[in-house]
Protein backbone atom coordinates (compact mmCIF):
# COMPACT_ATOMS: atom_id res chain seq x y z
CA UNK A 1 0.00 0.00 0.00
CA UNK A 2 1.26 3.34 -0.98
CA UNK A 3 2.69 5.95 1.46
CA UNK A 4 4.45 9.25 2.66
CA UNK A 5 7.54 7.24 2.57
CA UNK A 6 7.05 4.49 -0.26
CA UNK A 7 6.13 6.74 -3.34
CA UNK A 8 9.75 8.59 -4.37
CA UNK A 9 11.48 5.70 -5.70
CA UNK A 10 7.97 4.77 -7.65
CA UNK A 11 7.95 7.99 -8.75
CA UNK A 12 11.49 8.47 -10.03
CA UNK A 13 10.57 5.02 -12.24
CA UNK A 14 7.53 6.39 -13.58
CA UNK A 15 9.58 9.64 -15.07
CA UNK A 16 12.25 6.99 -16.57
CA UNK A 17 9.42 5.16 -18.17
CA UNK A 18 8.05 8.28 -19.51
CA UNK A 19 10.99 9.96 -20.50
CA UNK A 20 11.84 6.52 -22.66
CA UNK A 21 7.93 5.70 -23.81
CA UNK A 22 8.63 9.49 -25.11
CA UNK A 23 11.97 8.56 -26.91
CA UNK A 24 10.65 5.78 -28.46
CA UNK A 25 7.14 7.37 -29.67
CA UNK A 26 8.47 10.28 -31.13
CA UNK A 27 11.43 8.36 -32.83
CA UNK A 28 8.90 5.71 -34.13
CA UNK A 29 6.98 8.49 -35.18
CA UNK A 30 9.74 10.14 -37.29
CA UNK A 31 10.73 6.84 -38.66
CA UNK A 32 7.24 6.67 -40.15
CA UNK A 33 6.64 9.70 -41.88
CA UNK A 34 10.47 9.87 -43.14
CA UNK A 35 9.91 6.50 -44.99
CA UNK A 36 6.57 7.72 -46.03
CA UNK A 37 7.99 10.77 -47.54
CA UNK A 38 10.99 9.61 -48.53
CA UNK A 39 12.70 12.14 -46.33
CA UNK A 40 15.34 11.32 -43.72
CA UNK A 41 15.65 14.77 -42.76
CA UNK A 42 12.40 13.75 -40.67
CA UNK A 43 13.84 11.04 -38.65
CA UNK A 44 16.95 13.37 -37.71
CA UNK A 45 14.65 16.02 -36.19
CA UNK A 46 12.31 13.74 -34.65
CA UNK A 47 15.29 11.99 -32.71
CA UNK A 48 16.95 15.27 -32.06
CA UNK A 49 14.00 17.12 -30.57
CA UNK A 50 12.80 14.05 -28.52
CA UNK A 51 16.89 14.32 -26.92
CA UNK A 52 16.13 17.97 -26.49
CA UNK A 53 12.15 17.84 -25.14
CA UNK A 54 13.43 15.09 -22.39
CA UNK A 55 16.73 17.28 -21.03
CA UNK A 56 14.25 20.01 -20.97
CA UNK A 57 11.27 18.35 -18.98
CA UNK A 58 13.69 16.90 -16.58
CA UNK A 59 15.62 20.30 -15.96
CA UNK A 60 13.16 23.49 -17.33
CA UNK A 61 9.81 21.92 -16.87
CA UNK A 62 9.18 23.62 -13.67
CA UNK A 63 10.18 27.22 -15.09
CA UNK A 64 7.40 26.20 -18.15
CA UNK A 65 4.91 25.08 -16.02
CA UNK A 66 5.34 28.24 -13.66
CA UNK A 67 5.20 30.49 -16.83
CA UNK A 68 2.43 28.87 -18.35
CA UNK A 69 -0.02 29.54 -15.36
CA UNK A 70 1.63 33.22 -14.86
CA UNK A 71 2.59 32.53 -11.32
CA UNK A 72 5.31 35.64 -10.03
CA UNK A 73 8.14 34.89 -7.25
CA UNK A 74 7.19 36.91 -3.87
CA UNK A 75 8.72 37.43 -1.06
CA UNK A 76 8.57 37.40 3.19
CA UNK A 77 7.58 40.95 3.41
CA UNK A 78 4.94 40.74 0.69
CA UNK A 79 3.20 37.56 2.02
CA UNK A 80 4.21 36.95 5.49
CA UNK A 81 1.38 34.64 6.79
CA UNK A 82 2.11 32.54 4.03
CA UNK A 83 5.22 32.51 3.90
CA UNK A 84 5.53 32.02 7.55
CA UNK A 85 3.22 28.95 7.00
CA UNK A 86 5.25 27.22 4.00
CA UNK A 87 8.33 27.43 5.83
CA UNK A 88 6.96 26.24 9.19
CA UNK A 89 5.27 23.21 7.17
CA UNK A 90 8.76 22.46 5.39
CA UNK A 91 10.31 22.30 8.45
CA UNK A 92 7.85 19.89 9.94
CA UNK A 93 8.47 17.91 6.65
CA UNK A 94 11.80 17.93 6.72
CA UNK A 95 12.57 19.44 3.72
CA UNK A 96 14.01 22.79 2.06
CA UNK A 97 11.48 25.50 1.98
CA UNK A 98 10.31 25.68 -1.67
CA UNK A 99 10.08 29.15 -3.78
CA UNK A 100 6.59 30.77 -3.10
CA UNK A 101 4.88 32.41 -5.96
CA UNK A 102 1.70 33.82 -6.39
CA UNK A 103 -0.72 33.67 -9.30
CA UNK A 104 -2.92 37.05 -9.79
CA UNK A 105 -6.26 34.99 -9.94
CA UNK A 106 -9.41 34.86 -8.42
CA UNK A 107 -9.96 31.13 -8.42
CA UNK A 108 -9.06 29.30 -5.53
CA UNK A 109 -6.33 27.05 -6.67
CA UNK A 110 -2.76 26.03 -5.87
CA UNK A 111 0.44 23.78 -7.01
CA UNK A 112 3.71 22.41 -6.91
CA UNK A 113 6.67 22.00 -9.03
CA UNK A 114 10.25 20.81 -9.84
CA UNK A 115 12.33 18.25 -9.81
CA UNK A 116 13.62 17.70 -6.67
CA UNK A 117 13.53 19.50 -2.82
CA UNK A 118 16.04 21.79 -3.56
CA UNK A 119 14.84 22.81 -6.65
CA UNK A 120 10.76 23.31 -6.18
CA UNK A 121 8.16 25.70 -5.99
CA UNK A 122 4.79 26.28 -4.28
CA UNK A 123 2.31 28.45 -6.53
CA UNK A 124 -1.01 29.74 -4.77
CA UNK A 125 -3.84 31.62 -6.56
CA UNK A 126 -4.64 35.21 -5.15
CA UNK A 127 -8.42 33.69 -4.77
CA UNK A 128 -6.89 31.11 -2.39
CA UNK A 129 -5.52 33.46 -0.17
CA UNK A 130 -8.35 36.14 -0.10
CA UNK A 131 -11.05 32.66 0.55
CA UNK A 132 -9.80 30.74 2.99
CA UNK A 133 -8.66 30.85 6.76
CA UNK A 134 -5.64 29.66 8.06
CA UNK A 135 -6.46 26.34 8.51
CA UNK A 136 -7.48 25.63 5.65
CA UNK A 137 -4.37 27.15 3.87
CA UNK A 138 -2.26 25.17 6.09
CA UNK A 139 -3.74 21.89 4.36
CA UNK A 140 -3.50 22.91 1.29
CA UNK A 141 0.35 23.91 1.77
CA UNK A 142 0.85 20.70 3.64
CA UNK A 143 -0.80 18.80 0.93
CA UNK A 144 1.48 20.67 -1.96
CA UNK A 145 4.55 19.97 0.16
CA UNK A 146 3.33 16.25 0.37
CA UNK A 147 3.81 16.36 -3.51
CA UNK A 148 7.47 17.27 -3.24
CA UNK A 149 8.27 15.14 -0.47
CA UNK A 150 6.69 12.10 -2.58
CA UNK A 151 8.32 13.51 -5.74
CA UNK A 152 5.20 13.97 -7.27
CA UNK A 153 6.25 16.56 -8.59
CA UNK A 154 9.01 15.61 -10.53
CA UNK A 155 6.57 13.01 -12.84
CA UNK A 156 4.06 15.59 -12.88
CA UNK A 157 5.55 18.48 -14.35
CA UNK A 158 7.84 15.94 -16.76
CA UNK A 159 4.44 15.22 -18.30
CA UNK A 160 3.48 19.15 -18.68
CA UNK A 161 6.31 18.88 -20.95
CA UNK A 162 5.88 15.97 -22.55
CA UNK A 163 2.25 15.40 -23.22
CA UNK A 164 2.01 19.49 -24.72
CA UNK A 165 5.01 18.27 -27.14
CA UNK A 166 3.26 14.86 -28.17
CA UNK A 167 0.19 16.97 -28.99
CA UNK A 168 2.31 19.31 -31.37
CA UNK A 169 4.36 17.03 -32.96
CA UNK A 170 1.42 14.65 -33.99
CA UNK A 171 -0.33 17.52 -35.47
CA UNK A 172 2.79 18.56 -37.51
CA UNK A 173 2.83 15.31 -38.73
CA UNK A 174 -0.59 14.99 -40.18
CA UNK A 175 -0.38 17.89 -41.23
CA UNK A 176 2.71 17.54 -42.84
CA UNK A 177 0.94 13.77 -44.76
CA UNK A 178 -2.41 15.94 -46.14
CA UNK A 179 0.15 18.81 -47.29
CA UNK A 180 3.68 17.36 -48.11
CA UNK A 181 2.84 13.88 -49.82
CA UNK A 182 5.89 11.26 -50.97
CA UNK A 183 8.50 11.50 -53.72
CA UNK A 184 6.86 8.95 -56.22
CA UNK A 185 4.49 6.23 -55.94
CA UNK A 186 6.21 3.46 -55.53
CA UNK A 187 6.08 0.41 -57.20
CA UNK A 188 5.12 -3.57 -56.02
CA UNK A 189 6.36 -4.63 -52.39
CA UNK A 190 8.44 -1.03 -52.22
CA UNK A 191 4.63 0.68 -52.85
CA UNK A 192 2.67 -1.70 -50.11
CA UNK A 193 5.28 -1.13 -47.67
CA UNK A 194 5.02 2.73 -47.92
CA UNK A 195 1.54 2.60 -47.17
CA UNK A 196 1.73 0.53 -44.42
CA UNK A 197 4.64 2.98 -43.05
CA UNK A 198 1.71 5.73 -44.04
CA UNK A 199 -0.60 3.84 -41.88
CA UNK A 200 1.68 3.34 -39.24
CA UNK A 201 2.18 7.00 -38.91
CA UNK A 202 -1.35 8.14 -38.96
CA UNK A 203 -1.79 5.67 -35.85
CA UNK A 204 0.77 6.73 -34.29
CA UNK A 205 0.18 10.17 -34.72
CA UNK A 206 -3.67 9.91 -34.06
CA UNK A 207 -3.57 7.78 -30.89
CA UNK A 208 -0.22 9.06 -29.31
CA UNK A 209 -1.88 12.27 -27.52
CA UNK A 210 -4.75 9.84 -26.68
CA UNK A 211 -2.50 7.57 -24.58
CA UNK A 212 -0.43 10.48 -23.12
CA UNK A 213 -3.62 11.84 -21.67
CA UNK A 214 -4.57 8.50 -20.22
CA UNK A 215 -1.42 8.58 -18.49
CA UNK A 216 -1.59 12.17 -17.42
CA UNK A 217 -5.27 11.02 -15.96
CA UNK A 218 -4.20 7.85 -14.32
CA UNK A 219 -1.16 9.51 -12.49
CA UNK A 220 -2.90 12.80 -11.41
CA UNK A 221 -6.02 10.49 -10.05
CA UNK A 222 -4.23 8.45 -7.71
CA UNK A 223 -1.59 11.02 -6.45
CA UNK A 224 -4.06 13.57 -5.22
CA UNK A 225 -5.80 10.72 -2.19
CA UNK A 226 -2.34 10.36 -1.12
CA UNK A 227 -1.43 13.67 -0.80
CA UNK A 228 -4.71 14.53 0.91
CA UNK A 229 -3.73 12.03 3.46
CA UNK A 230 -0.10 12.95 3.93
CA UNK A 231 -1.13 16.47 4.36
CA UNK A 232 -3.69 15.92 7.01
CA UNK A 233 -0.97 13.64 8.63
CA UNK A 234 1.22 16.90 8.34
CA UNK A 235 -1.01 19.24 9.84
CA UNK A 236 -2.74 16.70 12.07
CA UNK A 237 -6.54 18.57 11.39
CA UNK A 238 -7.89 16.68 8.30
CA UNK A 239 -10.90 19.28 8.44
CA UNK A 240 -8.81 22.17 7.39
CA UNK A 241 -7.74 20.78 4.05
CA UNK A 242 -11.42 19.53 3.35
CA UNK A 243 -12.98 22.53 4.34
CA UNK A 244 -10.60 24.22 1.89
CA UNK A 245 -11.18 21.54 -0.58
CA UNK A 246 -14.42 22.08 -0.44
CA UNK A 247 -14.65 26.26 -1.25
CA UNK A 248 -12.18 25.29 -3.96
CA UNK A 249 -14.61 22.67 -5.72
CA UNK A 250 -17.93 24.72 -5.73
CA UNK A 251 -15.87 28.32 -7.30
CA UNK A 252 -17.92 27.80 -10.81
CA UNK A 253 -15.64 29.98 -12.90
CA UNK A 254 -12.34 28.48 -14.41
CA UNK A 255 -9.01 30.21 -13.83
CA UNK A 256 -8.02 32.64 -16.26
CA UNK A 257 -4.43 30.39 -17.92
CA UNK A 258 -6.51 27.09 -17.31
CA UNK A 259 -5.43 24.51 -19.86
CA UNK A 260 -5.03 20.69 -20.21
CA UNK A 261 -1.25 20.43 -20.16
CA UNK A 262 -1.00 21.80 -16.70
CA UNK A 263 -4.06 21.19 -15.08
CA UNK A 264 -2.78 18.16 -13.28
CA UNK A 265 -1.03 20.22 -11.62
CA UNK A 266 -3.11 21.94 -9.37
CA UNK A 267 -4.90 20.66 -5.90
CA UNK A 268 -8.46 21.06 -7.82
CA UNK A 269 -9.22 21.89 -11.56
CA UNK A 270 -8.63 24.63 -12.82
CA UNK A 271 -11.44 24.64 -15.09
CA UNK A 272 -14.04 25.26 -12.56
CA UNK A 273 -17.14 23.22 -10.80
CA UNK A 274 -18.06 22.37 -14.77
CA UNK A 275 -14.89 19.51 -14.49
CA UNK A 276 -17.29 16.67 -12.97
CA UNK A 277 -20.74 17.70 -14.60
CA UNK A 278 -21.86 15.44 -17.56
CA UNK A 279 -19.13 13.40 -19.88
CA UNK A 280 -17.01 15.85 -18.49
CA UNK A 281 -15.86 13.65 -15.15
CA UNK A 282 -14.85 11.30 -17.01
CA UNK A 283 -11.77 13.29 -18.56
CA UNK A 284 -10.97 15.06 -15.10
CA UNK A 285 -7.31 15.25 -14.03
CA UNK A 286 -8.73 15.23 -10.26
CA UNK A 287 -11.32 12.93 -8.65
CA UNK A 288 -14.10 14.40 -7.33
CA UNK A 289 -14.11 16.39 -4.37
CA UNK A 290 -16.56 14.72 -2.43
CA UNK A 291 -14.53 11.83 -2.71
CA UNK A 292 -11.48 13.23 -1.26
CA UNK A 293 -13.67 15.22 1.47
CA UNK A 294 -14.93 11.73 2.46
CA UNK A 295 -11.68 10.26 2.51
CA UNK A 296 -10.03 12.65 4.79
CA UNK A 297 -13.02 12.71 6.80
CA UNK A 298 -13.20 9.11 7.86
CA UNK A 299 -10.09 8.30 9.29
C-alpha cells in the first residue's frame, strides 16, 4: 500500500518510463513519416528534438509550467502569513522551503513544481488566499509539500512537458501527410510497404496524444488521495484541508491560464465546478471532491 515514505522511488521510475515511452514514440513516429515521404531529414529532427524535449522536462519543466499559469516569485515581506506557513510546514516535513509564488487569480487554486527539494516551488492563486482561513491554507500547503516530499512533482511536471510536445508534434505530422505527400508512388512490395509505413504514422500520430492523456489522468487520479492524506498527517486537522477543498470545488468559474497540459497540476481543476458535470468527469485530471472530502473525513 502506498505511502508518505514508499512513493519517491515509484515515482522516479515512472519519469524513466516516460521519458523513454517518449523517446521511443516520437522516434517511431519520425521513422514513419520519413519512410513515407521519402525524407530522412524527418527522422533526424524527430530523434533530435525528442533528446532535447526530455533534457528540458527533466531540468526546465518547472520554469514552463510556472510560466504557463503566470505565477510571479514573492517574497517574506509581501506575504508573510504565508510565507511564515510554507516554511513552518517544510520544516515539519523535513525538507528545504520551496520558492513561493503567487498567481494574480481569483480562483481558488494552488500547485507544486520541480524536480527535486532543492529545486521546487509552491504556486497559490490570489483567490486562495483572499477565501480561505488559516487552517485551511495550512492543508492545502501541507498537501502541496506532500507532492514534493513524494516527488510527485518531478513526474508531474515531466508530463506538462511531454504530453504538450506529443500533442504538437502529432499535429505537424498529419499535417505535414495531407500537405507534403511522398516522392513517387512506388512500385510492387516497395509501394505496399510505404503505405503501411503511411498507416503506421497516422496511428501513431492519431492515438499518441490519446495515450499520453490516459497517463496524465491515471497519475494525477491516484496522487491527489495520497497527498490529501499525507497532508492531514502533516497538519494533524484533516478538516482544514477539506474545508478548503471544499470552497475550492464549488468556485464555478475556471481560472483565467486554465489549460489541459497543466491542469494536473493543481490541488483542484482549474477549469471550474463544470470539471465533474456530464461526460465531463470522465476526462478530469482530479477525482471528485466529495470523494477526497470523504476520505479525509473518515479516518
Amino acid at each position: 500500500m502506498a505511502t508518505l515514505y514508499s512513493t519517491a522511488d515509484s515515482n522516479i521510475r515512472k519519469t524513466w518510463f516516460l521519458m523513454i515511452t517518449f523517446f521511443i514514440v516520437v522516434i517511431g513516429i519520425g521513422w514513419a513519416f520519413s519512410y513515407a515521404l521519402e525524407s530522412p531529414l524527418i527522422l533526424y529532427v524527430a530523434v533530435a528534438f525528442s533528446i532535447i524535449m526530455n533534457v528540458g522536462s527533466y531540468w526546465y519543466s518547472d520554469k514552463i509550467a510556472l510560466s504557463t499559469t503566470g505565477a510571479k516569485p514573492v517574497s517574506r515581506e509581501s506575504h508573510r502569513d504565508l510565507w511564515n506557513i510554507l516554511e513552518n510546514l517544510s520544516i515539519a516535513t523535513g525538507i528545504p522551503m520551496p520558492k513561493l509564488y503567487i498567481i494574480n487569480d481569483p480562483a481558488p487554486n494552488a500547485f507544486a513544481t520541480g524536480r527535486d527539494y532543492k529545486h521546487s516551488a509552491v504556486a497559490v492563486t490570489t483567490g486562495l488566499l483572499n477565501m480561505l482561513e488559516r487552517s485551511e491554507l495550512e492543508g492545502v500547503i501541507a498537501h502541496e509539500l506532500s507532492h514534493i516530499k513524494n516527488r510527485d512533482t518531478l513526474v508531474m511536471t515531466v508530463v506538462v512537458v511531454l504530453l504538450g510536445f506529443v500533442t504538437l508534434l502529432s499535429d505537424f505530422f498529419l499535417r505535414s501527410m495531407f500537405f507534403g505527400g511522398g516522392r513517387g508512388n512506388g512500385e510492387g512490395g516497395d509501394g505496399r510497404l510505404k503505405v503501411i509505413m503511411i498507416l503506421v504514422g497516422f496511428a501513431l500520430a492519431i492515438f499518441s496524444p490519446i495515450i499520453a492523456r490516459l497517463i496524465q489522468l491515471a497519475i494525477s487520479r491516484k496522487r491527489e488521495f495520497l497527498a490529501d492524506a499525507s497532508g492531514a498527517l502533516m497538519t494533524r486537522y484533516p478538516e482544514g484541508l477539506a474545508s478548503a477543498l471544499q470552497k475550492i470545488g464549488t468556485y464555478q468559474a475556471p481560472m483565467k491560464n486554465a489549460n489541459h497540459a497543466t491542469a494536473h497540476l493543481f490541488i483542484g481543476s482549474p477549469f471550474g465546478a463544470k470539471t465533474f458535470k456530464g461526460m465531463n468527469k470522465w476526462f478530469a485530471t482530479h477525482p471528485p471532491i466529495e470523494e477526497r472530502v470523504k476520505a479525509l473525513l473518515s479516518h
